[in-house]
PDB file of N, CA and C in Angstrom:
ATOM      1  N   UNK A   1     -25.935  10.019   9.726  1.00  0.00           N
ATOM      2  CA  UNK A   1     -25.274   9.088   8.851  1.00  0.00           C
ATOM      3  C   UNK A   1     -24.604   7.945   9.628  1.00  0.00           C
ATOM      4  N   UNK A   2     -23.692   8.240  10.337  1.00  0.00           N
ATOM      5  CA  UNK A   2     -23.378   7.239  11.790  1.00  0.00           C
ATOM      6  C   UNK A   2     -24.511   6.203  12.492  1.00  0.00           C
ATOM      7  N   UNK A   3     -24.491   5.078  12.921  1.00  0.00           N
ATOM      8  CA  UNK A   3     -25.248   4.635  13.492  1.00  0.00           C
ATOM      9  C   UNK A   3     -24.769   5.019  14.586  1.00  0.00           C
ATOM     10  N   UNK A   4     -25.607   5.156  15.892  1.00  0.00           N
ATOM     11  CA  UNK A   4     -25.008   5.616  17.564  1.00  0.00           C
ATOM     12  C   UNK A   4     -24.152   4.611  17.240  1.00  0.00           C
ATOM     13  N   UNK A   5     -23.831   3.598  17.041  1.00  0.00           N
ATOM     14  CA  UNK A   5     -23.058   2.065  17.959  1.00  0.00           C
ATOM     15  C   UNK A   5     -21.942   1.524  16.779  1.00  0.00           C
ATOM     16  N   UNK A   6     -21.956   2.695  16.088  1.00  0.00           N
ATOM     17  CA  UNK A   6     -20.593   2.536  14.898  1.00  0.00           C
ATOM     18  C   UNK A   6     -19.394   2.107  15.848  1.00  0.00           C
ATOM     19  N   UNK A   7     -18.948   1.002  14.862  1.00  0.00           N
ATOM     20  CA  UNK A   7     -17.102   0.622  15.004  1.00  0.00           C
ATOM     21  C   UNK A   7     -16.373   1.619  13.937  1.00  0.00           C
ATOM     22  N   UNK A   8     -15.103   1.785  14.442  1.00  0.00           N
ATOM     23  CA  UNK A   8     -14.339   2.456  13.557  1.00  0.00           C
ATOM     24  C   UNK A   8     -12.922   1.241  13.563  1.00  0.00           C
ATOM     25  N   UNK A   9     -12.620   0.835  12.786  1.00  0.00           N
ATOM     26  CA  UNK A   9     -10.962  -0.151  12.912  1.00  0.00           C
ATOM     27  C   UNK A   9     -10.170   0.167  11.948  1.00  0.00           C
ATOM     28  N   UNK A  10      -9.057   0.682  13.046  1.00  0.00           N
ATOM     29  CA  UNK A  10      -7.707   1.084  11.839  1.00  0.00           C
ATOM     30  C   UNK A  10      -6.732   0.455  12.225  1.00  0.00           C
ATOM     31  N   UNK A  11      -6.150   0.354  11.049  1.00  0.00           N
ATOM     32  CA  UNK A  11      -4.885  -1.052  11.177  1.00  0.00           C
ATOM     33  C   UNK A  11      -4.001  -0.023  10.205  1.00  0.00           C
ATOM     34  N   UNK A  12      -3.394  -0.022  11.422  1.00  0.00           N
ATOM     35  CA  UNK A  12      -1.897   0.782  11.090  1.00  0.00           C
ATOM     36  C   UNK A  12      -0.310  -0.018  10.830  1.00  0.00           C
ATOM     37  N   UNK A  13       0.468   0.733  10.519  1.00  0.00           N
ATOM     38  CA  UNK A  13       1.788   0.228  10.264  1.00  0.00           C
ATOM     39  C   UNK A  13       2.882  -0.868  10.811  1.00  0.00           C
ATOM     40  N   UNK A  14       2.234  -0.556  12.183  1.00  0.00           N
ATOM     41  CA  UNK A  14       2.520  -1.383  13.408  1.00  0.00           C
ATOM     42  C   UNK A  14       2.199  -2.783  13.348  1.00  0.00           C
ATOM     43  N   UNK A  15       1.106  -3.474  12.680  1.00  0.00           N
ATOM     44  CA  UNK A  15       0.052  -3.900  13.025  1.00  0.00           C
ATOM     45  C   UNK A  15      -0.986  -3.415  13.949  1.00  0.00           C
ATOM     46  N   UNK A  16      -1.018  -2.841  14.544  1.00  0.00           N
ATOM     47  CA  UNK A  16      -1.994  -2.300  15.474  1.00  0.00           C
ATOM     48  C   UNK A  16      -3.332  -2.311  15.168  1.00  0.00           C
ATOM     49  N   UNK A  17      -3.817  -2.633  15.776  1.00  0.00           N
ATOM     50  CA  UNK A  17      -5.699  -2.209  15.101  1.00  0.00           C
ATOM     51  C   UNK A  17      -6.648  -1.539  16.483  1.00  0.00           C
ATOM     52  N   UNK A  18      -6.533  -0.198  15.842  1.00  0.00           N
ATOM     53  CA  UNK A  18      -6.940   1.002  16.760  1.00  0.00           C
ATOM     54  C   UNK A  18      -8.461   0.498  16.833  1.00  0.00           C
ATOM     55  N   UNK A  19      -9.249   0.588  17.840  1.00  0.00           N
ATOM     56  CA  UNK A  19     -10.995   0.647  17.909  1.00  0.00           C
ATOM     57  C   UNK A  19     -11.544   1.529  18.165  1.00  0.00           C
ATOM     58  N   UNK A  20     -12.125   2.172  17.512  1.00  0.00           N
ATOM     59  CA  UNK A  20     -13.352   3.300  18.150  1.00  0.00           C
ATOM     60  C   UNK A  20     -14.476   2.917  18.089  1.00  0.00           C
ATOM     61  N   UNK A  21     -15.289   3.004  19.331  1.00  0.00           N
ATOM     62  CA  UNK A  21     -16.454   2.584  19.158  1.00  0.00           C
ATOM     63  C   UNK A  21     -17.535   3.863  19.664  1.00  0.00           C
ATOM     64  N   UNK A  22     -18.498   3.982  18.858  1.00  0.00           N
ATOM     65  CA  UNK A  22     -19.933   5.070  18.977  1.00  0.00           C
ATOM     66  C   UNK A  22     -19.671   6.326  18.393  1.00  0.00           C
ATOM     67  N   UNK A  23     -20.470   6.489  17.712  1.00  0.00           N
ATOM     68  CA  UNK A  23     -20.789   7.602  17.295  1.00  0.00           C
ATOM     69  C   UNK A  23     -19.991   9.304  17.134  1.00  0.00           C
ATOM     70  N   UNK A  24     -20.216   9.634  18.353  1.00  0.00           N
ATOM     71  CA  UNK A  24     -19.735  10.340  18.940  1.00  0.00           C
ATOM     72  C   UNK A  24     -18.059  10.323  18.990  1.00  0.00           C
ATOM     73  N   UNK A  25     -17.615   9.237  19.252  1.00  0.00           N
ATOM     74  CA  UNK A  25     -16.089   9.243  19.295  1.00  0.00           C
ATOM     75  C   UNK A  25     -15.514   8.823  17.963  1.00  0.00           C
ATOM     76  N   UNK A  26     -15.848   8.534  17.049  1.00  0.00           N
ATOM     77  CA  UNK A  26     -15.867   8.785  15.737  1.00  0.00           C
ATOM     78  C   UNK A  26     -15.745   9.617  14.909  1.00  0.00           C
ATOM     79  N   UNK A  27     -16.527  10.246  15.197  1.00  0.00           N
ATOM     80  CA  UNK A  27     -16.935  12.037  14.815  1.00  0.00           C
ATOM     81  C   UNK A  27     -15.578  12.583  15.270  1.00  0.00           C
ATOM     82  N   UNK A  28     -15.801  12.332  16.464  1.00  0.00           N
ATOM     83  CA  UNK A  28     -14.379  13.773  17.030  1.00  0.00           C
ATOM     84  C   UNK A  28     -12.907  13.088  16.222  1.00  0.00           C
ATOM     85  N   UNK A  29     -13.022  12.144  16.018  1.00  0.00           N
ATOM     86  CA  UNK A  29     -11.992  11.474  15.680  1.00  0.00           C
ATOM     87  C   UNK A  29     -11.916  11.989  13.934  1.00  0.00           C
ATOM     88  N   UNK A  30     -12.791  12.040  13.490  1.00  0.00           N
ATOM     89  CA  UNK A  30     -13.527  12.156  11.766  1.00  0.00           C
ATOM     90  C   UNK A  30     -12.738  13.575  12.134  1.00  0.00           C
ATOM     91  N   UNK A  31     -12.884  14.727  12.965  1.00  0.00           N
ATOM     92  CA  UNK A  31     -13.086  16.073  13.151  1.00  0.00           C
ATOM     93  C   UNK A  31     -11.401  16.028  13.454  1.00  0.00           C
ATOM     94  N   UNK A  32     -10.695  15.534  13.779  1.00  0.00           N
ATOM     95  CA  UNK A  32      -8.876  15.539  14.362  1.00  0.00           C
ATOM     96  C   UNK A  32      -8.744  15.295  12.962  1.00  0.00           C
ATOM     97  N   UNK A  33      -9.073  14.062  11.930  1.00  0.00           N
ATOM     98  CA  UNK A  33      -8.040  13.341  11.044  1.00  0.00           C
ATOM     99  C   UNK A  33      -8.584  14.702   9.553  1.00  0.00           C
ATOM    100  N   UNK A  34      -9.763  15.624   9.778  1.00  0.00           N
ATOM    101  CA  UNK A  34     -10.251  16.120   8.700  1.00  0.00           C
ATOM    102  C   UNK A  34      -8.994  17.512   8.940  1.00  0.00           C
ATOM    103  N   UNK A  35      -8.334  17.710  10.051  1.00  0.00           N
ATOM    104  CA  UNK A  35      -7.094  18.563   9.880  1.00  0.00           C
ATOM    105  C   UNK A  35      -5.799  18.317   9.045  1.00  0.00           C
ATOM    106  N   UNK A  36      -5.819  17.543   8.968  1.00  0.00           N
ATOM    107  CA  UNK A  36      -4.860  17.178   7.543  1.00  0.00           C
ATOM    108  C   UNK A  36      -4.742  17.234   6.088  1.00  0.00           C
ATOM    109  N   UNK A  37      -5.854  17.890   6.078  1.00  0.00           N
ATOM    110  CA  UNK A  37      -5.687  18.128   4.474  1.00  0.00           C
ATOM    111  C   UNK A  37      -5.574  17.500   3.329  1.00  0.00           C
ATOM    112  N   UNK A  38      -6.180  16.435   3.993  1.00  0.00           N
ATOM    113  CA  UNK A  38      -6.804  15.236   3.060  1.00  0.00           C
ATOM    114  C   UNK A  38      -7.285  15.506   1.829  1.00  0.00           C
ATOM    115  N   UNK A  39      -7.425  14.922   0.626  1.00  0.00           N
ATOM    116  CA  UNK A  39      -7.931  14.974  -0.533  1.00  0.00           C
ATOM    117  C   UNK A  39      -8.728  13.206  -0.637  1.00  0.00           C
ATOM    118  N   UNK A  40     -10.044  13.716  -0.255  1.00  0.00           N
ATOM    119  CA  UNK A  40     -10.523  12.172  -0.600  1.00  0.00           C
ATOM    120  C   UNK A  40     -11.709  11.669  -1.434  1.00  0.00           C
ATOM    121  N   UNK A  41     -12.011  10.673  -2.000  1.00  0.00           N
ATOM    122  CA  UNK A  41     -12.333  10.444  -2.968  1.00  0.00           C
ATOM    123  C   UNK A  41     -13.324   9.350  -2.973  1.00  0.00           C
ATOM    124  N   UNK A  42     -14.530   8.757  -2.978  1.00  0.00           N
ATOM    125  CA  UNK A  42     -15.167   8.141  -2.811  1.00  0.00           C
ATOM    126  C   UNK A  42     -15.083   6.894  -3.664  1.00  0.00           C
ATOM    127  N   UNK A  43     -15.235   5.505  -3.479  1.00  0.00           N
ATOM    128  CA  UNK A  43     -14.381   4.437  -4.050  1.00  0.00           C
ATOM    129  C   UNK A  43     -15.245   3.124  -3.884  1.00  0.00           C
ATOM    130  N   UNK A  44     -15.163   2.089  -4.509  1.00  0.00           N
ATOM    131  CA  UNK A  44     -15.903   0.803  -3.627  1.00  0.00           C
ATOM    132  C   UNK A  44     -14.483   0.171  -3.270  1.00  0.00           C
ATOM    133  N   UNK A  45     -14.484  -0.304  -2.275  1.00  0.00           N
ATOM    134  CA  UNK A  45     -13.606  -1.483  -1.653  1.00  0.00           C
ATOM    135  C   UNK A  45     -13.831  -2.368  -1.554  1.00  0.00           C
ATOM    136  N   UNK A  46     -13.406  -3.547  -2.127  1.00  0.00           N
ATOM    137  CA  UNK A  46     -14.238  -4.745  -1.943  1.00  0.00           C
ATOM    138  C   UNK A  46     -15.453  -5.068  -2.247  1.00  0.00           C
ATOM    139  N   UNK A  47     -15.825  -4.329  -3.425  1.00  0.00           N
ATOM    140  CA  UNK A  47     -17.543  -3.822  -3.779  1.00  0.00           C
ATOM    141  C   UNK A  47     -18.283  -3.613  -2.886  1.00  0.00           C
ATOM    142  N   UNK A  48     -17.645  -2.920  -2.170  1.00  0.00           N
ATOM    143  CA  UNK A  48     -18.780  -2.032  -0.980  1.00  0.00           C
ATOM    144  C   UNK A  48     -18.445  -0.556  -0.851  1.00  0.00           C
ATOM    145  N   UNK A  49     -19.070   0.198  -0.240  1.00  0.00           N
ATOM    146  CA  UNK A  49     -18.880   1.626   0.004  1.00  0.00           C
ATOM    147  C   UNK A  49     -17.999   1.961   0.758  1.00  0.00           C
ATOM    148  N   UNK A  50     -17.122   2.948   0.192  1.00  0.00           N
ATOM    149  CA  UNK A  50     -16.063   3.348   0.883  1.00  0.00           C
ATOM    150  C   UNK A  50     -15.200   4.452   0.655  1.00  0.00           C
ATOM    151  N   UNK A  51     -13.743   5.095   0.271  1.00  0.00           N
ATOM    152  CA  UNK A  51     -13.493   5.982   0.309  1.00  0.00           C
ATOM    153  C   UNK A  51     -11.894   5.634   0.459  1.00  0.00           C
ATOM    154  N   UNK A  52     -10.903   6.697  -0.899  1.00  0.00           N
ATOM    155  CA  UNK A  52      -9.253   6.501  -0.517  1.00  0.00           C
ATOM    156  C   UNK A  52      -9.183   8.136  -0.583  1.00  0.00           C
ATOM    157  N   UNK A  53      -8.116   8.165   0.336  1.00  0.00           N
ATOM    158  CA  UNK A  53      -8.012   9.660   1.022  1.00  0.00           C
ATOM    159  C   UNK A  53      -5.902   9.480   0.126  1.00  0.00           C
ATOM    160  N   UNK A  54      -5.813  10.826   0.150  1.00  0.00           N
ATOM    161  CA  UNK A  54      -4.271  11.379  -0.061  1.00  0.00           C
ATOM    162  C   UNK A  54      -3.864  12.382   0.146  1.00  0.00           C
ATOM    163  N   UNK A  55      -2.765  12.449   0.549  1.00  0.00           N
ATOM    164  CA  UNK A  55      -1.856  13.680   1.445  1.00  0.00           C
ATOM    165  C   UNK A  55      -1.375  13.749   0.415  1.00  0.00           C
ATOM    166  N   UNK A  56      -0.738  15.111  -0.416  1.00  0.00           N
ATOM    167  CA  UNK A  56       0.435  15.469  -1.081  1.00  0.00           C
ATOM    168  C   UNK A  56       0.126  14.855  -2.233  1.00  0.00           C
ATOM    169  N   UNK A  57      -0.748  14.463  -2.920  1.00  0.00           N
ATOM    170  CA  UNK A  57      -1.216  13.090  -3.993  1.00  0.00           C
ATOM    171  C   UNK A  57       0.062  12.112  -4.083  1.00  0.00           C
ATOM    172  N   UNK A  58      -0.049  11.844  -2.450  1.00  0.00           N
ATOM    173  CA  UNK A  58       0.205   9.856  -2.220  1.00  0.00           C
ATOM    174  C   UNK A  58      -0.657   9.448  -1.613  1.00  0.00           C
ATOM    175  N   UNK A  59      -1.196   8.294  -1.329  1.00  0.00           N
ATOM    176  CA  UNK A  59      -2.439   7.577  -0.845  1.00  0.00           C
ATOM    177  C   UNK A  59      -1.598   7.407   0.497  1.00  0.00           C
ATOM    178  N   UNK A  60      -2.918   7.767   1.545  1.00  0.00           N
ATOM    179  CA  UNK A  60      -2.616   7.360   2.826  1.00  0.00           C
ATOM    180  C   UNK A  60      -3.884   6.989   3.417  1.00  0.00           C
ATOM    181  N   UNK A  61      -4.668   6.643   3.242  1.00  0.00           N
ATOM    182  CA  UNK A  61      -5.753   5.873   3.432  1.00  0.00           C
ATOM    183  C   UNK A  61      -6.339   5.311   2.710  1.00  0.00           C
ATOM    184  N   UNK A  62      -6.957   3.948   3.179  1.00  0.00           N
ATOM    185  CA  UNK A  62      -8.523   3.209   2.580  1.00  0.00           C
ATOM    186  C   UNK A  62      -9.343   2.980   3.058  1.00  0.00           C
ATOM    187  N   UNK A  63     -10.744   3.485   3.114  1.00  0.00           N
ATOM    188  CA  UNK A  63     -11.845   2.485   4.234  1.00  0.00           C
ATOM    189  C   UNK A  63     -12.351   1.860   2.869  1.00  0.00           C
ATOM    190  N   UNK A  64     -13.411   0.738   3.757  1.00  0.00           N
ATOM    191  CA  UNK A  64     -14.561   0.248   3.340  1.00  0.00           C
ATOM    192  C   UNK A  64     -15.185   0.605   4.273  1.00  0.00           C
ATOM    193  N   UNK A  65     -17.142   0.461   3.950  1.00  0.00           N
ATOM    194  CA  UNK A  65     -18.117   1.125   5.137  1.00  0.00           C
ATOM    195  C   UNK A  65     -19.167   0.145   4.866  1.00  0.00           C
ATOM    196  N   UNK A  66     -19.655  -0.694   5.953  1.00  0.00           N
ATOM    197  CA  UNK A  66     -20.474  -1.548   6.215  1.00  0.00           C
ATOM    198  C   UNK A  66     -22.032  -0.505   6.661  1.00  0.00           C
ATOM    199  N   UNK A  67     -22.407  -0.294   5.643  1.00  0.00           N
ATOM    200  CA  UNK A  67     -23.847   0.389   5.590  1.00  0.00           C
ATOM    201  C   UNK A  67     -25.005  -0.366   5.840  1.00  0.00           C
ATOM    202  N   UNK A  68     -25.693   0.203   6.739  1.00  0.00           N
ATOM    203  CA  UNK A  68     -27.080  -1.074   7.041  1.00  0.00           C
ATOM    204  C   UNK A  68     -28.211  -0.224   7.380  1.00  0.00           C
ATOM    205  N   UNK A  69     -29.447  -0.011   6.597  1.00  0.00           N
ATOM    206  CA  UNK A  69     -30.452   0.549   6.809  1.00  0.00           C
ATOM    207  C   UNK A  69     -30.085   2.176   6.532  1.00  0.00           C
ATOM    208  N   UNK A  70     -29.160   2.816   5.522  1.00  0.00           N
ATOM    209  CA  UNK A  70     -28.881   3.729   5.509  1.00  0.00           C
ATOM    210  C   UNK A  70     -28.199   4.737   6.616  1.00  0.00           C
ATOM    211  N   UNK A  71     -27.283   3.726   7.538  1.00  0.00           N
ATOM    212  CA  UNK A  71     -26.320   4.010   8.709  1.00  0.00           C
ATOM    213  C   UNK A  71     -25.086   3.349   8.073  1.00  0.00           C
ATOM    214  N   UNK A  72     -23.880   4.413   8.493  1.00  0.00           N
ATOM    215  CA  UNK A  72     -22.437   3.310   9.051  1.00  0.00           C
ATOM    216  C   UNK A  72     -22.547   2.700  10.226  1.00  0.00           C
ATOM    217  N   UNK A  73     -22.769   1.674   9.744  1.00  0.00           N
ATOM    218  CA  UNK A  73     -22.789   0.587  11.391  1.00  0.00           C
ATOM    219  C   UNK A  73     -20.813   0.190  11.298  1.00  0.00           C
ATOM    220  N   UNK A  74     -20.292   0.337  10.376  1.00  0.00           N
ATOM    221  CA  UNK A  74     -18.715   0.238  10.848  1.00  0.00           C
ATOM    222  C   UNK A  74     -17.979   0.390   9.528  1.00  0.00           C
ATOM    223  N   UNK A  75     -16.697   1.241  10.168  1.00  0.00           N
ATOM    224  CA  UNK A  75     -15.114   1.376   9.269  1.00  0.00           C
ATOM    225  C   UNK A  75     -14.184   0.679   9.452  1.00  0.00           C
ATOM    226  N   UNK A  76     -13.844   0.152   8.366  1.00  0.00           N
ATOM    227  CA  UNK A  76     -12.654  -0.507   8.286  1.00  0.00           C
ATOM    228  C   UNK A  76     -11.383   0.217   7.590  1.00  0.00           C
ATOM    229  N   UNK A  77     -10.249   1.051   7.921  1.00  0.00           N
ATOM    230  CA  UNK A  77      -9.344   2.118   7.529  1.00  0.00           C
ATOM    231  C   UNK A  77      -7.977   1.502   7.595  1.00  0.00           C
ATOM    232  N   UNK A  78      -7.551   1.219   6.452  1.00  0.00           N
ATOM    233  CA  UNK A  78      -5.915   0.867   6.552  1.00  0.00           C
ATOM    234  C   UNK A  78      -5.275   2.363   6.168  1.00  0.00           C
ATOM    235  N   UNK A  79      -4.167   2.354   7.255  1.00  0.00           N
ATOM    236  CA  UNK A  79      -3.354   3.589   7.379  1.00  0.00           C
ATOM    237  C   UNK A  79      -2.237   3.230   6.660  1.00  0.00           C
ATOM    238  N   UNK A  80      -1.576   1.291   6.876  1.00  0.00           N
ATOM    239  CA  UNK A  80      -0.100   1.223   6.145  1.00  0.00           C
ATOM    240  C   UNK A  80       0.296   1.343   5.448  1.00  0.00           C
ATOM    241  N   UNK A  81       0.996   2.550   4.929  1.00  0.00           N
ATOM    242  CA  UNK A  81       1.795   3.138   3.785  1.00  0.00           C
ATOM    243  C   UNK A  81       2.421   2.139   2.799  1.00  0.00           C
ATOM    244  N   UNK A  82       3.348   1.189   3.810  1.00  0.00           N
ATOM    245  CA  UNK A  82       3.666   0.457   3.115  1.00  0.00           C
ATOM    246  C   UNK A  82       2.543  -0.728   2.310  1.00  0.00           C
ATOM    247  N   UNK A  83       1.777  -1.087   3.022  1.00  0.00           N
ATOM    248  CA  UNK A  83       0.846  -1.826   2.526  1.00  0.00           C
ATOM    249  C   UNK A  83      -0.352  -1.179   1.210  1.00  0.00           C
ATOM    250  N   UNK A  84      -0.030  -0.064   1.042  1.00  0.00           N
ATOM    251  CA  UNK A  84      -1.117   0.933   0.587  1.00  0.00           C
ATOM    252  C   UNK A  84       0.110   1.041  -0.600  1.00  0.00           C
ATOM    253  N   UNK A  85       0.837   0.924  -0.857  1.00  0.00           N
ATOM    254  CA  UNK A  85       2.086   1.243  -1.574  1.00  0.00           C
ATOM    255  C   UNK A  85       1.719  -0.120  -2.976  1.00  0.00           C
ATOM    256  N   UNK A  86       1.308  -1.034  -2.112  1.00  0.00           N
ATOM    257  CA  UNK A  86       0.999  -2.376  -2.774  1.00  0.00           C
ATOM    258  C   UNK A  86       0.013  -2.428  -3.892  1.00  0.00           C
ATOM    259  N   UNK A  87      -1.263  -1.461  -3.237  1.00  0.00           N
ATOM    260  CA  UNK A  87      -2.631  -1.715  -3.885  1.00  0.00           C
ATOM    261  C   UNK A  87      -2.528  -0.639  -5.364  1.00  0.00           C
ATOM    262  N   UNK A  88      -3.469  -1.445  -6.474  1.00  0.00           N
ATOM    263  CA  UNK A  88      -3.318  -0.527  -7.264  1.00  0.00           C
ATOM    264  C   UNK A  88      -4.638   0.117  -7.214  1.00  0.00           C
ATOM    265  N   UNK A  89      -4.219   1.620  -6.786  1.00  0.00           N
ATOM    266  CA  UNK A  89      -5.674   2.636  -6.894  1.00  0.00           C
ATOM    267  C   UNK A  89      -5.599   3.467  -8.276  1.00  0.00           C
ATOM    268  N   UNK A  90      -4.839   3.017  -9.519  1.00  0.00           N
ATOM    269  CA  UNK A  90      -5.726   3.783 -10.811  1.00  0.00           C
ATOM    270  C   UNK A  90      -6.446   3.812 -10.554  1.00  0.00           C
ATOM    271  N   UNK A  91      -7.340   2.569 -10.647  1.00  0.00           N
ATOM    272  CA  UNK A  91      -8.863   2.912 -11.487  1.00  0.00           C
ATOM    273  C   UNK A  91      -9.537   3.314 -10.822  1.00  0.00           C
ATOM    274  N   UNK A  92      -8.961   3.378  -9.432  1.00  0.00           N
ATOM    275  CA  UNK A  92      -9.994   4.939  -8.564  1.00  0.00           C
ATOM    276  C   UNK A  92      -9.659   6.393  -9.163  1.00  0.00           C
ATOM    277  N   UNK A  93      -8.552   6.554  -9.641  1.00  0.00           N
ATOM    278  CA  UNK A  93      -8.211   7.948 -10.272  1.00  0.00           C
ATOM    279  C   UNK A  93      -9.767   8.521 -11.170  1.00  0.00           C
ATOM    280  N   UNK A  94     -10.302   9.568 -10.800  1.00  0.00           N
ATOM    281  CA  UNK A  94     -11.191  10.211 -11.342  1.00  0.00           C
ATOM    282  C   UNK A  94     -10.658  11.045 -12.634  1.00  0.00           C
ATOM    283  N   UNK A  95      -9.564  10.978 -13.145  1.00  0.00           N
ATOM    284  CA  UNK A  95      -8.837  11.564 -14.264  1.00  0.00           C
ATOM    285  C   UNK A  95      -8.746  10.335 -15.255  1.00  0.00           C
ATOM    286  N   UNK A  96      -8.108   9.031 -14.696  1.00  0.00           N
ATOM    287  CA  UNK A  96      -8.222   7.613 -16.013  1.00  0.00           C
ATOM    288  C   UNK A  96      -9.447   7.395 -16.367  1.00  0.00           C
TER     289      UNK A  96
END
């Protein structure tokens, strides 16, 4: 599902914008953040493919996923709470 040469970019609270790049370091990274006990939910972002994740049912993530030839060639993941505080995700609710 990964392309080998996937970006991963997360823009955290800080501003920060974390990079992962390939495949492989993605994964392990996919494999650390899937210990949390995420509840996530498949979504368009920006009318593209993507996905909002929640801890405790509060939102703590958003990607969008730049799909090309049936690969993630790259993630785009906002972590900021506060900024995530902003967006309205009803109409992602699978219950409205």
């Amino acid at each position: 599902m990964l392309d080998p040469e996937v970006v991963l970019r997360e823009a955290t609270a800080s501003g920060t914008i974390v990079e992962i790049r390939g495949a492989a370091n993605v994964a392990r990274r996919a494999r650390a953040v899937s210990q949390l006990d995420l509840v996530v939910h498949p979504a368009l972002i920006n009318g593209a493919a993507g996905w909002v994740a929640s801890l405790d049912g509060e939102p703590f993530a958003v990607a969008g996923l730049t799909v090309r030839e049936g690969r993630i060639t790259a993630m785009d993941v906002l972590l900021d709470l506060e900024r995530l505080a902003r967006v309205d995700l009803t109409a992602l609710d699978p219950l409205s």
